[in-house]
Protein backbone atom coordinates (compact mmCIF):
# COMPACT_ATOMS: atom_id res chain seq x y z
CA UNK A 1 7.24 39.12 26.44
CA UNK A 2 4.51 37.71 23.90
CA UNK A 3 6.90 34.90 22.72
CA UNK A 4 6.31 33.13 25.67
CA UNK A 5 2.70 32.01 25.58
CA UNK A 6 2.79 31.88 21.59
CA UNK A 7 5.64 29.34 22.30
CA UNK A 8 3.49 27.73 24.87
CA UNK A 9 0.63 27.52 22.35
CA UNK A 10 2.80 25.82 19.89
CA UNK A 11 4.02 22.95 22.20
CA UNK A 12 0.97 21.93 23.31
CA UNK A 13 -0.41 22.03 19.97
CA UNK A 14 1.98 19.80 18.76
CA UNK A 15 1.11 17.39 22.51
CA UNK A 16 -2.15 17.47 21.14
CA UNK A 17 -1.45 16.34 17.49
CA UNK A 18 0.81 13.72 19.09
CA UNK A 19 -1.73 12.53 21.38
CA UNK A 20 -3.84 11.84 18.73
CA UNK A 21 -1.41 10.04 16.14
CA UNK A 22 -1.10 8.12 19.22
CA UNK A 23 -4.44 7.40 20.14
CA UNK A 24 -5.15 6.34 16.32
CA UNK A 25 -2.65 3.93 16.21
CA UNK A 26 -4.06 2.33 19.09
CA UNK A 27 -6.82 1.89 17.41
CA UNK A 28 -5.90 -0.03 14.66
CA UNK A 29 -6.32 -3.54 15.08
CA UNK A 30 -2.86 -6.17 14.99
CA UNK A 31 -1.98 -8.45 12.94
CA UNK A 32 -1.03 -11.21 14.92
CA UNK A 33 -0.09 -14.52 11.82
CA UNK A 34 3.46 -14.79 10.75
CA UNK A 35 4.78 -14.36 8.14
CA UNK A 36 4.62 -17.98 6.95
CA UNK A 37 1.24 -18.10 7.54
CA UNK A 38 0.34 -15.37 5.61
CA UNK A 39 2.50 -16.63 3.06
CA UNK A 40 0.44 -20.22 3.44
CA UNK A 41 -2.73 -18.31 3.29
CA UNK A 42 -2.43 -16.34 -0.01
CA UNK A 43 -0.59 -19.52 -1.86
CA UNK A 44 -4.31 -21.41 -1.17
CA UNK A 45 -6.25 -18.07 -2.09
CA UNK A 46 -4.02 -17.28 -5.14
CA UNK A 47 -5.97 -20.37 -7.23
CA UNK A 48 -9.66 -18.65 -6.73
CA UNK A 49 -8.11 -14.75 -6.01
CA UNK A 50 -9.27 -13.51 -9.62
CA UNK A 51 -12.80 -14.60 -9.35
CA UNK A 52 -13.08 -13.73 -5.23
CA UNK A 53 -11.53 -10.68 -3.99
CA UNK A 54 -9.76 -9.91 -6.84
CA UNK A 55 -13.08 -8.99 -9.25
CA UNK A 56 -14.23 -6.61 -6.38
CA UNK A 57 -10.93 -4.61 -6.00
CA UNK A 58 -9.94 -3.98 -9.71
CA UNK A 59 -12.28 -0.82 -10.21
CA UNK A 60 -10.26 0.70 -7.41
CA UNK A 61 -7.24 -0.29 -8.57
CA UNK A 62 -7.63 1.04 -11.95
CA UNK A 63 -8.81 4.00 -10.39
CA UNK A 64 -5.19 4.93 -8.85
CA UNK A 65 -3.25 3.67 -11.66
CA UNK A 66 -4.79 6.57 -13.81
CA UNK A 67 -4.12 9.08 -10.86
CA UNK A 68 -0.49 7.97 -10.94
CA UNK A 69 -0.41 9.18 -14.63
CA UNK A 70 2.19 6.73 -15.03
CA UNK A 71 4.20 7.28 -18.50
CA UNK A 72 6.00 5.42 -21.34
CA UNK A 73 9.39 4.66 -20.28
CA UNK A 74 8.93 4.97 -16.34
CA UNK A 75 10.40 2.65 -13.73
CA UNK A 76 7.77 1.63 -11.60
CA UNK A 77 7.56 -1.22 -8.49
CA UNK A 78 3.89 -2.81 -7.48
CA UNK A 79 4.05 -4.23 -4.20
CA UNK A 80 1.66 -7.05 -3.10
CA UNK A 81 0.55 -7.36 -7.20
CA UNK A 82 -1.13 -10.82 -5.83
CA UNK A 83 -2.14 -12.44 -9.67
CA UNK A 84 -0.31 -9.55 -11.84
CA UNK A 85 -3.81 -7.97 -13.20
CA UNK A 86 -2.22 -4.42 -12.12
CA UNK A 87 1.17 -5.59 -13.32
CA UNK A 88 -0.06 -6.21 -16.92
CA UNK A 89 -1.64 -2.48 -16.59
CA UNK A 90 1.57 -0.87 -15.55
CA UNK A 91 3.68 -2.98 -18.40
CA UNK A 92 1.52 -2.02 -21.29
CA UNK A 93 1.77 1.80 -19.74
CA UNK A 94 5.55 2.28 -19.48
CA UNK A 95 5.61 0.69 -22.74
CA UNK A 96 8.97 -0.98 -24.03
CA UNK A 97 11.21 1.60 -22.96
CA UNK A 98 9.97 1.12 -19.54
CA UNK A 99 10.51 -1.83 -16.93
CA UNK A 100 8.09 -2.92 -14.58
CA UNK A 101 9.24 -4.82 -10.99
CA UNK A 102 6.94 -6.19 -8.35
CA UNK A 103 7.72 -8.26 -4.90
CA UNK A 104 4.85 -10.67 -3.55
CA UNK A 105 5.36 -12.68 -0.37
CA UNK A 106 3.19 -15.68 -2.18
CA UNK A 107 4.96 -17.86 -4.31
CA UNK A 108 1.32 -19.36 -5.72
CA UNK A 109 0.22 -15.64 -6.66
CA UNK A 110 4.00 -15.32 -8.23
CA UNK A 111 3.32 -18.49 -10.40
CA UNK A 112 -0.47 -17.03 -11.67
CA UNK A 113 0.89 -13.57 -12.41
CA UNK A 114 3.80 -15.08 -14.91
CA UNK A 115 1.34 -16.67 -16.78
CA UNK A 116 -0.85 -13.61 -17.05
CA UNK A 117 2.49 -11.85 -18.24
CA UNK A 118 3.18 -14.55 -20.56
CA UNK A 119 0.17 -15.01 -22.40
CA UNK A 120 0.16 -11.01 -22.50
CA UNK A 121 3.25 -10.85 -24.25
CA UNK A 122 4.73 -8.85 -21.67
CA UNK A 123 6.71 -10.92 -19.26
CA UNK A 124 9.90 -9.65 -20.71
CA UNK A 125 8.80 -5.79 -19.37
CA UNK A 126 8.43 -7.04 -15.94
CA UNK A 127 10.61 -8.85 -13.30
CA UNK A 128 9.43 -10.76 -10.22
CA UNK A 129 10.59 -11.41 -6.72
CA UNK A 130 9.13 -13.53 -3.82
CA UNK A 131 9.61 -11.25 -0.52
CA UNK A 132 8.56 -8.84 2.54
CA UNK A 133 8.15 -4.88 1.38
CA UNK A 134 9.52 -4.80 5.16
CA UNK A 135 13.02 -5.42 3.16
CA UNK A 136 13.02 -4.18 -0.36
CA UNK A 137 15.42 -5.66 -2.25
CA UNK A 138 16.30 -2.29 -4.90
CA UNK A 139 18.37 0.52 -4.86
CA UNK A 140 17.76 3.89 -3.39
CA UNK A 141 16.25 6.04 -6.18
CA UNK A 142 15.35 3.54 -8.47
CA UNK A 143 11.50 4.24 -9.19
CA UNK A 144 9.31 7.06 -10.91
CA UNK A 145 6.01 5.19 -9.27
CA UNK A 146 5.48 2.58 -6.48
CA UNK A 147 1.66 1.24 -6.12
CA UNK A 148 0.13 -0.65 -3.48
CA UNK A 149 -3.26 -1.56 -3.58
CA UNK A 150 -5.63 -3.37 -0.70
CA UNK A 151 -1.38 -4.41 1.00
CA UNK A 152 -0.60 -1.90 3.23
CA UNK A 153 -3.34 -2.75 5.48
CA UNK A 154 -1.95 -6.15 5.82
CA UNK A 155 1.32 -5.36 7.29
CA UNK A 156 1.16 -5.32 10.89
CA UNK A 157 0.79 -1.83 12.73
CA UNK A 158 4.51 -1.15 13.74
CA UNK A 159 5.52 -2.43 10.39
CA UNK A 160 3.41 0.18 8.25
CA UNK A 161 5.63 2.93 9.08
CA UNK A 162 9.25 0.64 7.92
CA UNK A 163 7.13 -0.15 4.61
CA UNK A 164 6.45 3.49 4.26
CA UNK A 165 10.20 4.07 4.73
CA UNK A 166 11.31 1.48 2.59
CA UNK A 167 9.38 3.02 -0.28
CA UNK A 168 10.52 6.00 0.31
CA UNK A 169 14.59 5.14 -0.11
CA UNK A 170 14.19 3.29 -3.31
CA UNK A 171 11.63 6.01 -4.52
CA UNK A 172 13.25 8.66 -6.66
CA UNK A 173 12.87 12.46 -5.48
CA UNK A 174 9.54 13.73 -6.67
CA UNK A 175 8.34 9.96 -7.40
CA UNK A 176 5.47 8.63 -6.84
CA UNK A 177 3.01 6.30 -4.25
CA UNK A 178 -0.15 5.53 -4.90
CA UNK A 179 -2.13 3.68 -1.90
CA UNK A 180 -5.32 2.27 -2.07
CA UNK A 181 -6.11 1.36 1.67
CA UNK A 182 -9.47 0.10 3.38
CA UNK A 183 -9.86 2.79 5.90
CA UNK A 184 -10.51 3.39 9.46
CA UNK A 185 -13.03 6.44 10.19
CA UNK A 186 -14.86 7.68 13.61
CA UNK A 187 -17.95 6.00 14.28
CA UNK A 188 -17.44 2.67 12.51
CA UNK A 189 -20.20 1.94 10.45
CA UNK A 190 -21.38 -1.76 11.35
CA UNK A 191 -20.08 -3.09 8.21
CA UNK A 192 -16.51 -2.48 9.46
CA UNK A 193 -17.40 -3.29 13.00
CA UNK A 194 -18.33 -7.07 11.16
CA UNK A 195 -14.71 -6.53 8.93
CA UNK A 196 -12.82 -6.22 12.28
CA UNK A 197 -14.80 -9.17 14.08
CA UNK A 198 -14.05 -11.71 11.09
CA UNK A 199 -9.83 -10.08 11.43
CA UNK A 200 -10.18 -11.56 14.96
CA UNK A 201 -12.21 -14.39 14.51
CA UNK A 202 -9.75 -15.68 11.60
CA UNK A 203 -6.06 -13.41 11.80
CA UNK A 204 -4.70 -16.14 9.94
CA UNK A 205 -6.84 -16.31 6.77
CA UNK A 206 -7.85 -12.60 7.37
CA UNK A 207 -4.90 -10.34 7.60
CA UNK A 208 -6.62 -7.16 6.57
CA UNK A 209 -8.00 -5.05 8.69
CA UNK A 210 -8.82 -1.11 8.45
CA UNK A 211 -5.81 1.66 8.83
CA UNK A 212 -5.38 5.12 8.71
CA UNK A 213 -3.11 5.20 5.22
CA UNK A 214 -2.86 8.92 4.92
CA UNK A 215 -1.69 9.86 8.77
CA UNK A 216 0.27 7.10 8.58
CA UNK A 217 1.86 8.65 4.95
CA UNK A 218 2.01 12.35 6.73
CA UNK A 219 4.33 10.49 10.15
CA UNK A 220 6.55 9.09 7.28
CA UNK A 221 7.21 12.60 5.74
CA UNK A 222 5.28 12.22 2.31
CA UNK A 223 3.78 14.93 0.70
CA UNK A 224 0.09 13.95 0.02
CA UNK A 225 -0.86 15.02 -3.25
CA UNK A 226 -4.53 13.93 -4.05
CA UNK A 227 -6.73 11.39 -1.69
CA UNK A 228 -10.47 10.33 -2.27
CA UNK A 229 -12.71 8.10 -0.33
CA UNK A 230 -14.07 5.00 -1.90
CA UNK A 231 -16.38 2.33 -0.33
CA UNK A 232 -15.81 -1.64 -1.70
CA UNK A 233 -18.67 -4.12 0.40
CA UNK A 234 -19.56 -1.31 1.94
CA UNK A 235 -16.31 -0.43 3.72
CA UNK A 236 -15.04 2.88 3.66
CA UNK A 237 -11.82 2.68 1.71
CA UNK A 238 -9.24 5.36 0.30
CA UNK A 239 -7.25 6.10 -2.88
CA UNK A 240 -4.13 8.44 -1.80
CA UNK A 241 -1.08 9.79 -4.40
CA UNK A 242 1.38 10.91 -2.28
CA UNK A 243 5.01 12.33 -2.95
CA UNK A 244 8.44 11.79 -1.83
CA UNK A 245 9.75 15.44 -1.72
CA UNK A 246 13.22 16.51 -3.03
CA UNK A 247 14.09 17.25 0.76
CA UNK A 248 12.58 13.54 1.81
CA UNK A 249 15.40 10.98 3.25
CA UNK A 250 16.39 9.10 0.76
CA UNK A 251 18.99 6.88 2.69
């Protein structure tokens, strides 16, 4: 007799939770360029990204990477690594027992990070493909550690959960994601009010917009491990380790 409205209780609990996945992902603003013209728009930026965007994100960056805890002789993928400065991080950390991958849709920010890697002494640690993170081009269980910083939020909403996905197959069980995410919050401050008028005003030069990384990491099945909030210009922004558990898909 008392299972019934304990049952009831539960199902329109979970309504309620669904409701409001729902209602956030409404919320988040579309990304409406193609692909080619976001791949047009970061081969102009990738000539000026390290002393624009790029000097303003690093900190953050940085910031994961030593959260990750990422050791000598680990496998580890960056995805979006734009000029390489995270790449050159990651190489010199799994050391020479260690190989470092990363997939970029920009052939210009491709070109820049070799030559980072080269002068470093380090391209032979690290190998680089041109693509979408939509369709990642590794096998399942391949990586310790993937790391996206300030990319995820340029995917377009019903792509965010297949990039999740995607991570998760070639991730190996108990590896490793570290986001860093600009991040959508009640209220929104005016500064990201202005960040989502300049997303419409220009989708095809600005592809970024805020998200909600860490629901969107808890609907893919990850286990979130640590998460902090960070502000960059002003805009509320996130740093989330998450896990792929042993029971996680992995096909």
């Amino acid at each position: 007799m008392l299972s019934m409205p304990i049952l009831r209780y539960d199902r329109f609990g979970l309504e309620d939770m669904q409701g409001e996945r729902e209602s956030k992902i409404s919320g988040i603003l579309p990304v409406p360029r193609t692909k080619e013209e976001a791949r047009q728009a970061y081969d102009r930026l990738s000539r000026y990204y390290d002393y624009t965007t790029g000097v303003f994100t690093r900190k953050y960056a940085e910031m994961a990477l030593q959260r990750l805890s990422i050791v000598e002789g680990g496998t580890v993928l960056e995805i979006g690594f734009g000029t390489g400065y995270c790449l050159k991080l990651i190489a010199e950390l799994v050391g020479q027992t260690g190989k470092v991958y990363g997939i970029d849709i920009s052939s210009g920010m491709i070109e820049i990070a070799k030559r980072k890697l080269e002068k470093a002494g380090l391209v032979n640690r690290v190998e680089l493909c041109c693509g979408d993170a939509v369709y990642l081009p590794f096998n399942d269980n391949t990586f310790d550690v993937v790391f996206i910083s300030f990319t995820l939020e340029v995917f377009d909403t019903p792509e965010i959960p297949k990039v999740l996905e995607q991570i998760k197959k070639v991730l190996k069980p108990g590896g490793k994601l570290g986001v860093v995410s600009i991040s959508k919050v009640n209220g929104e401050p005016i500064f990201l009010r202005f960040y989502g008028w300049i997303h419409n005003k220009w989708p095809k030069y600005f592809g970024s917009r805020p998200i909600y990384a860490e629901q969107a990491l808890l609907d893919a099945e990850y286990h979130i491990e640590s998460k902090e909030k960070i502000k960059i210009f002003r805009l509320p922004a996130e740093i989330i380790v998450a896990v792929k558990t042993i029971s996680g898909s992995s096909a």
